[in-house]
C-alpha atoms as a PDB file:
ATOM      1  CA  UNK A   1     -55.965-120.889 -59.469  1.00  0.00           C
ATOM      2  CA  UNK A   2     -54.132-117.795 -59.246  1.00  0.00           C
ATOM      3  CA  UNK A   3     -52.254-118.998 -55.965  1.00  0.00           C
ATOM      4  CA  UNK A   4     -51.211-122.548 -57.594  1.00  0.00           C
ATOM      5  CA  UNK A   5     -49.792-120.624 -60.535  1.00  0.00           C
ATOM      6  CA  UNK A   6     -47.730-118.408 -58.426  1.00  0.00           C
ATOM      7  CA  UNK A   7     -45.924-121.406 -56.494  1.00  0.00           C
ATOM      8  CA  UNK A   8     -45.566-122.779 -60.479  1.00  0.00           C
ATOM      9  CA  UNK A   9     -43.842-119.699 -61.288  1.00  0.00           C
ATOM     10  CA  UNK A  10     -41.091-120.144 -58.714  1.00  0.00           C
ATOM     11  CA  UNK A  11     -41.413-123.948 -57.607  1.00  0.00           C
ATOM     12  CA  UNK A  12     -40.548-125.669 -61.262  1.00  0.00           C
ATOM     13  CA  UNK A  13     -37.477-123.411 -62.324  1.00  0.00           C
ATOM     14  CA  UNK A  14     -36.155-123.013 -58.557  1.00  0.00           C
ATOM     15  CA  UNK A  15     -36.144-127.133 -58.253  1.00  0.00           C
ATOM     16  CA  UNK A  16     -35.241-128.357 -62.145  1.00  0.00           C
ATOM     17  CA  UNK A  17     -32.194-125.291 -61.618  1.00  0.00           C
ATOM     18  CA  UNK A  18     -31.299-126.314 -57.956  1.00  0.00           C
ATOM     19  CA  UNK A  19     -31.720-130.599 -58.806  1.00  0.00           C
ATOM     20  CA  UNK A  20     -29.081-129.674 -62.311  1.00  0.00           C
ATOM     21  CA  UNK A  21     -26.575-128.394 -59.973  1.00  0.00           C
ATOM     22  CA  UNK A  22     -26.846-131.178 -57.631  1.00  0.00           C
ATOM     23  CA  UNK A  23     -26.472-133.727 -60.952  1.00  0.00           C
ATOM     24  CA  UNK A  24     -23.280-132.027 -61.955  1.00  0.00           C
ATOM     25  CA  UNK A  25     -21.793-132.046 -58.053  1.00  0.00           C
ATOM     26  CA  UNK A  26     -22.735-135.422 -57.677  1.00  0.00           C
ATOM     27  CA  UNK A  27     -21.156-136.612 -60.780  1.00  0.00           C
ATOM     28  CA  UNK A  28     -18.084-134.498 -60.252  1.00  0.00           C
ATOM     29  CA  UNK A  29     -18.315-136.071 -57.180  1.00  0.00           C
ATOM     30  CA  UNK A  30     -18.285-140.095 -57.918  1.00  0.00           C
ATOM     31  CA  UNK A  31     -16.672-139.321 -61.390  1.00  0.00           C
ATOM     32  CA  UNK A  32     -14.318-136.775 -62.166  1.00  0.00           C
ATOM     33  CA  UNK A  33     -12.706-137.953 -65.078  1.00  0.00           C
ATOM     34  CA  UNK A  34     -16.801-139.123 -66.335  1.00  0.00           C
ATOM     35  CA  UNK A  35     -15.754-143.117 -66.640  1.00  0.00           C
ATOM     36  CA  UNK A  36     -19.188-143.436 -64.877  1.00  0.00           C
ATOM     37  CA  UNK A  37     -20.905-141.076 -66.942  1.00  0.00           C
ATOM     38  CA  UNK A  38     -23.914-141.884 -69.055  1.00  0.00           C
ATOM     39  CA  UNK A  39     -24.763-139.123 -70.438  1.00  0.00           C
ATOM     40  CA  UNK A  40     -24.822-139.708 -74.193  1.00  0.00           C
ATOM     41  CA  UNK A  41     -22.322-136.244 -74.998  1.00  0.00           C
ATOM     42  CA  UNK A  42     -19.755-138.215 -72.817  1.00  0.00           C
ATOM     43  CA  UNK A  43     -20.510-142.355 -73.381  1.00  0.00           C
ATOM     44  CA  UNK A  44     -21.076-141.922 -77.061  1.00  0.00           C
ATOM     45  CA  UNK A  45     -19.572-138.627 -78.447  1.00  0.00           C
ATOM     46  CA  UNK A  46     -16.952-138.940 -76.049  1.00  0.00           C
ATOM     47  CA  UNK A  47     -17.081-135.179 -75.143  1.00  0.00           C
ATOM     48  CA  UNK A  48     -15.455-133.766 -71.749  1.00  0.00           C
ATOM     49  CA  UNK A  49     -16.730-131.691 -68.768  1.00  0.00           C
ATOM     50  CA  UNK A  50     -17.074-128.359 -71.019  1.00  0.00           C
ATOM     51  CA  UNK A  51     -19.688-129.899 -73.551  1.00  0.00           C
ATOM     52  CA  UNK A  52     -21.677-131.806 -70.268  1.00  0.00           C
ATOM     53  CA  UNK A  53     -21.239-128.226 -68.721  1.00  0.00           C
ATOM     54  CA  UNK A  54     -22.275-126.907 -71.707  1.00  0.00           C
ATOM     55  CA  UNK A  55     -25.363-128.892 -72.547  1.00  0.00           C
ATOM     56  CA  UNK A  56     -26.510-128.367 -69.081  1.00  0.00           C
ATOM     57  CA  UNK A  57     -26.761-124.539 -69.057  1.00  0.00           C
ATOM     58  CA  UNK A  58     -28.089-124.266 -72.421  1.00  0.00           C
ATOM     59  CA  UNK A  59     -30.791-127.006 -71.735  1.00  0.00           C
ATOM     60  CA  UNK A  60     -31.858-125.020 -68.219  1.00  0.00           C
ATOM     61  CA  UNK A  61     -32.062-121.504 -70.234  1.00  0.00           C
ATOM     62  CA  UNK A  62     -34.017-122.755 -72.446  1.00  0.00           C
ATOM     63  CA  UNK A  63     -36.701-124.563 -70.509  1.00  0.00           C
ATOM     64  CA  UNK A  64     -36.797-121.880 -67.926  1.00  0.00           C
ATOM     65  CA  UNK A  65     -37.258-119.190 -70.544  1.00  0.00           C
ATOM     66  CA  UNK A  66     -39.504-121.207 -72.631  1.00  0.00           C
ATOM     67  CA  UNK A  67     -41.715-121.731 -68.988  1.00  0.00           C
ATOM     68  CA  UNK A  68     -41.631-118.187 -68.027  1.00  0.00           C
ATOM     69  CA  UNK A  69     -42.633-116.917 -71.488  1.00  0.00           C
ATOM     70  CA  UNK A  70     -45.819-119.558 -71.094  1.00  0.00           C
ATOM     71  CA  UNK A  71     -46.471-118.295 -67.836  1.00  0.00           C
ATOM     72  CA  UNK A  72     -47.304-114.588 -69.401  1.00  0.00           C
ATOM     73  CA  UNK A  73     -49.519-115.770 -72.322  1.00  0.00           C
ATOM     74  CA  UNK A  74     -52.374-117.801 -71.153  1.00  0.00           C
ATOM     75  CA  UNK A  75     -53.135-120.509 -74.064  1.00  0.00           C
ATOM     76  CA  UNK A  76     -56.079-119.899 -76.612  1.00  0.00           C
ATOM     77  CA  UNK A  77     -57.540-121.535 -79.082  1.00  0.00           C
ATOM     78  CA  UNK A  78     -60.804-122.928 -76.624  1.00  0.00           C
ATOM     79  CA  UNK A  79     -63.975-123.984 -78.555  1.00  0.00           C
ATOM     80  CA  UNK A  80     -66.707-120.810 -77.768  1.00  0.00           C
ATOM     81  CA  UNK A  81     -69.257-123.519 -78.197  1.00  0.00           C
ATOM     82  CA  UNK A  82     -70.075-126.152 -75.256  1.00  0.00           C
ATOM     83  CA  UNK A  83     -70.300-129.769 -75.840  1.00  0.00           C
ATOM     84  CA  UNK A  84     -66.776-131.210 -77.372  1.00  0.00           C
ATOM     85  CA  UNK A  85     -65.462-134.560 -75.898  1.00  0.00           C
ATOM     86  CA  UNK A  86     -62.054-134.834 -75.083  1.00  0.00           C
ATOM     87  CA  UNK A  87     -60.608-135.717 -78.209  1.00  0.00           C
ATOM     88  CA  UNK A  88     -62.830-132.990 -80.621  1.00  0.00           C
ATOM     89  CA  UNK A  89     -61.510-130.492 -77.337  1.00  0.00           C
ATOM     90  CA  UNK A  90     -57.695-131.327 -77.950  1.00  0.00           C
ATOM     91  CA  UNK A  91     -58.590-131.659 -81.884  1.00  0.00           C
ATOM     92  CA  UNK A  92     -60.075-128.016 -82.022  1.00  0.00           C
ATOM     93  CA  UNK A  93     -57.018-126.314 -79.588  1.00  0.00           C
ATOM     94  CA  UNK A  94     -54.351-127.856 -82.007  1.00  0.00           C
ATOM     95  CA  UNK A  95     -55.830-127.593 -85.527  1.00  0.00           C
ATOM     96  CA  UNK A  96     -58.661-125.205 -85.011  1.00  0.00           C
ATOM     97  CA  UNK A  97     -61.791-127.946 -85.798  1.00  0.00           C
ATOM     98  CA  UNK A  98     -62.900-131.116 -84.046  1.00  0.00           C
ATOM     99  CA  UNK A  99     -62.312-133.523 -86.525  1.00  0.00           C
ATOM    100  CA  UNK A 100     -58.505-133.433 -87.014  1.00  0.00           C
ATOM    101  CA  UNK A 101     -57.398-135.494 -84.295  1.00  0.00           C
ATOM    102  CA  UNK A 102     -55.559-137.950 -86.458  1.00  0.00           C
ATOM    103  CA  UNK A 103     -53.205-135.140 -86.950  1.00  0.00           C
ATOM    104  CA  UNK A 104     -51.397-135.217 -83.961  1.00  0.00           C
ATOM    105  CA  UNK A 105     -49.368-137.779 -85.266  1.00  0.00           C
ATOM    106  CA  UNK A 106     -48.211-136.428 -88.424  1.00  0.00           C
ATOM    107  CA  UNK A 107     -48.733-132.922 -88.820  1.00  0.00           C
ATOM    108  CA  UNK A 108     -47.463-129.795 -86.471  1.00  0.00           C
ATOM    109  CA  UNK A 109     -50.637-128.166 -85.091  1.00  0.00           C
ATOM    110  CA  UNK A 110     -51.577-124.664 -86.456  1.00  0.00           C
ATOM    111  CA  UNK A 111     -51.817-123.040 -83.354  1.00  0.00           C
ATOM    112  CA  UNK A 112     -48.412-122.332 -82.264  1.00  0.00           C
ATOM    113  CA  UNK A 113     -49.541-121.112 -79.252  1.00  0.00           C
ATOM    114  CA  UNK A 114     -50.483-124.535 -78.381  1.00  0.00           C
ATOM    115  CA  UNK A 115     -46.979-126.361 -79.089  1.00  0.00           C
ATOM    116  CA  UNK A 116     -45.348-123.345 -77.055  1.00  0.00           C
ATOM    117  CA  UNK A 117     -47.704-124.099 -74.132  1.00  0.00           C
ATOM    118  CA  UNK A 118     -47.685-127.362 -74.318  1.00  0.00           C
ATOM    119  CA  UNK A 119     -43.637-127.688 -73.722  1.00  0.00           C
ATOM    120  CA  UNK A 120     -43.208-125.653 -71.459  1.00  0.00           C
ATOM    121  CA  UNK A 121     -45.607-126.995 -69.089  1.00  0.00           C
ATOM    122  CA  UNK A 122     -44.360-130.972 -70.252  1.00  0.00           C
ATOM    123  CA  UNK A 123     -40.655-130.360 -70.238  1.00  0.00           C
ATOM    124  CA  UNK A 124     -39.949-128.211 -66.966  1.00  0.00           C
ATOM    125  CA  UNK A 125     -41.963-131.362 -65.439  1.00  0.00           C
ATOM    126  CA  UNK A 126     -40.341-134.355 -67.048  1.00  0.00           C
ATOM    127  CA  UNK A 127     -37.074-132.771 -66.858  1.00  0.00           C
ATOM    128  CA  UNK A 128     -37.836-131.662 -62.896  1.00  0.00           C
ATOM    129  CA  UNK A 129     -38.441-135.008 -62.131  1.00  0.00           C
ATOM    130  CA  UNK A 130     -36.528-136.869 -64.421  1.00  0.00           C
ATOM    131  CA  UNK A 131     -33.505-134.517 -62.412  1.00  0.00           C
ATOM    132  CA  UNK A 132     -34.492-135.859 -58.765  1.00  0.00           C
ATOM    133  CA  UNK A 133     -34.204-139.457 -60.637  1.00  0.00           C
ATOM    134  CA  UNK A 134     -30.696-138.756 -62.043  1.00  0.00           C
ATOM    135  CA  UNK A 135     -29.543-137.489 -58.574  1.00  0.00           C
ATOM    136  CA  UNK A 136     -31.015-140.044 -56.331  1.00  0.00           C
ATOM    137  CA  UNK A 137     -29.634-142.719 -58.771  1.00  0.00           C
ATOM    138  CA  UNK A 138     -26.119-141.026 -58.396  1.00  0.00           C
ATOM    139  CA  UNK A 139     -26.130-140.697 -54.879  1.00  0.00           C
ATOM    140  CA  UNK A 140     -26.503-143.842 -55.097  1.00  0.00           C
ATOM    141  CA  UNK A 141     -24.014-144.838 -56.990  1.00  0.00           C
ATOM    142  CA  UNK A 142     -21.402-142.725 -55.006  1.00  0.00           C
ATOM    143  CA  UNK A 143     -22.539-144.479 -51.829  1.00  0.00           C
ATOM    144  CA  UNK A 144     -23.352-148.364 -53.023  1.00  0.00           C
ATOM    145  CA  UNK A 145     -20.783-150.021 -54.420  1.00  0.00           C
ATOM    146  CA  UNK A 146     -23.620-153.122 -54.874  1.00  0.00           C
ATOM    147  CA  UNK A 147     -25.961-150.329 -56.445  1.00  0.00           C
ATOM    148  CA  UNK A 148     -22.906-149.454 -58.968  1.00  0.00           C
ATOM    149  CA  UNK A 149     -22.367-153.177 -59.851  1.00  0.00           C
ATOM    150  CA  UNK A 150     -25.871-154.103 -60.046  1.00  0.00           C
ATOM    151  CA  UNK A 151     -26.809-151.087 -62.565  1.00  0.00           C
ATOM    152  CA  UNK A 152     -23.447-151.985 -64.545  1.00  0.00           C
ATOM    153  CA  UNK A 153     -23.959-155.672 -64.676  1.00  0.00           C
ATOM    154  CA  UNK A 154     -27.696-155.265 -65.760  1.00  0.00           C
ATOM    155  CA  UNK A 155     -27.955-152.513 -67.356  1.00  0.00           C
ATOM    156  CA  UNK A 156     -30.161-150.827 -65.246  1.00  0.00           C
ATOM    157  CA  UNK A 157     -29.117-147.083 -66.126  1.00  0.00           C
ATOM    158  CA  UNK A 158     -31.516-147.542 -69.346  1.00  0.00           C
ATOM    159  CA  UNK A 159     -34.508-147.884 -67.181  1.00  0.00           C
ATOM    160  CA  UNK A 160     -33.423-144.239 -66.243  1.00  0.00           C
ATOM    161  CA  UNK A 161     -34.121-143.177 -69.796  1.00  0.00           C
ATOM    162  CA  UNK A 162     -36.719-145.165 -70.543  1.00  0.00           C
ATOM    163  CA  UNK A 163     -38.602-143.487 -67.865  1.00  0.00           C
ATOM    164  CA  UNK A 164     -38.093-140.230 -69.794  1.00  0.00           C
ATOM    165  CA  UNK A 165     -40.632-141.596 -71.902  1.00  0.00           C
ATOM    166  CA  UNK A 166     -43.351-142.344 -69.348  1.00  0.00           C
ATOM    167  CA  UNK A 167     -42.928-138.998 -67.954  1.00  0.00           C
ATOM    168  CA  UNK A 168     -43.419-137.492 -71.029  1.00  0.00           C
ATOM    169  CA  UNK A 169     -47.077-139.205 -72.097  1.00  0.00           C
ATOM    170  CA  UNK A 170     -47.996-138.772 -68.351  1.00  0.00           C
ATOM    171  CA  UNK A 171     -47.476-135.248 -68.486  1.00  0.00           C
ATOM    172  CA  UNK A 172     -49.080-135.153 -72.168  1.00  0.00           C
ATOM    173  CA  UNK A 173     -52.121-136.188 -71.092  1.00  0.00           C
ATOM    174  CA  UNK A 174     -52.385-134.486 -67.612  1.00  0.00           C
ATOM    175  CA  UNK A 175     -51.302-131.335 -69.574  1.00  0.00           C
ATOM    176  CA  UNK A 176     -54.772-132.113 -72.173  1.00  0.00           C
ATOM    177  CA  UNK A 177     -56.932-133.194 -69.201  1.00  0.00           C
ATOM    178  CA  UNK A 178     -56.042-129.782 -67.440  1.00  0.00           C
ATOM    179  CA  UNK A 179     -57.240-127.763 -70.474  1.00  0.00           C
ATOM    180  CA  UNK A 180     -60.120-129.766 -70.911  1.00  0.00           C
ATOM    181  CA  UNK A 181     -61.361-129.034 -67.557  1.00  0.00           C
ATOM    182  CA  UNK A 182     -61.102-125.522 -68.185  1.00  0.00           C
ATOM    183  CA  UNK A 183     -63.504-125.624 -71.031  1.00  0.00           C
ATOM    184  CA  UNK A 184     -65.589-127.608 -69.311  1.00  0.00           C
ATOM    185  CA  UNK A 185     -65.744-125.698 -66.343  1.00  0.00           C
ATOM    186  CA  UNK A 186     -66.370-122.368 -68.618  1.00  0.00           C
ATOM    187  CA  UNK A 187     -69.132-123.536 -70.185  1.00  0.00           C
ATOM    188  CA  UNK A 188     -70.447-124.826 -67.352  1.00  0.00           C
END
């Protein structure tokens, strides 16, 4: 475990750090004056390079901090007692008892811990990957003139959002299935 958690420590920041450059050359590259640009600070605040600039280096600070703090605390909040199913297990970590699971959608958990944890191991992922995405699909874009029309025409580039959101409840529940496997394999 120890060995997987060192490559974490370096793997996640050095790629989502390395894959935002690459975003911002690529779309300095195809777009320099951001008419292709979809990022929402440009299409729909119409905001230049500094705020996309901006945005970017603040969002990377953040997530990298917020994954390296993470990284020092191990998350608490386990049941001491064996036999919780998934649910009571996630339940108990967030609200401290097994029967509050309904919470989740309504009500910010009491262990703070948890939502700290639970970010920072779901954002540098989505965001990682959702990076690569963004990249690929701008490569190509620079090199397919078919690619550009066909995303334009159909308005493919939502699908790139979209995905945000099934990277973000794949990673939600990998994150709870990882935690849950630790219990069990404690009180095991």
């Amino acid at each position: 475990m120890a060995n997987k958690t060192g490559r974490e420590f370096w793997f996640f920041p050095l790629s989502f750090v390395s894959l935002r450059f690459a975003d911002m050359a690529i779309t300095y590259a195809v777009s320099p004056d951001l008419r292709w640009e979809i990022n929402p600070l440009v299409s729909v605040a119409g905001l230049g390079w500094f705020a996309l600039i901006a945005a970017n280096a603040l969002g990377i600070a953040v997530v990298v901090l917020l994954f390296y703090f993470s990284m020092s605390r191990k998350p608490d909040g386990h049941p001491h007692e064996s036999g919780y199913s998934q649910k009571e297990f996630i339940s108990h970590y967030l609200f401290g008892d097994r029967n509050s699971f309904r919470k989740i959608y309504y009500v910010v958990p009491h262990n703070k811990w948890a939502i700290v944890h639970y970010s920072a191991y779901v954002f540098i992922r989505v965001l990682t990957i959702w990076s690569l995405i963004i990249v690929l699909h701008n490569a190509l874009v620079w090199y397919s003139e078919a690619f550009r029309n066909l995303m334009s025409d159909w308005q493919l580039w939502l699908a790139v959002y979209v995905l945000l959101v099934f990277l973000v409840l794949h990673y939600s529940l990998r994150y709870f299935k990882t935690l849950y496997a630790e219990y069990e394999a404690r009180r095991a």
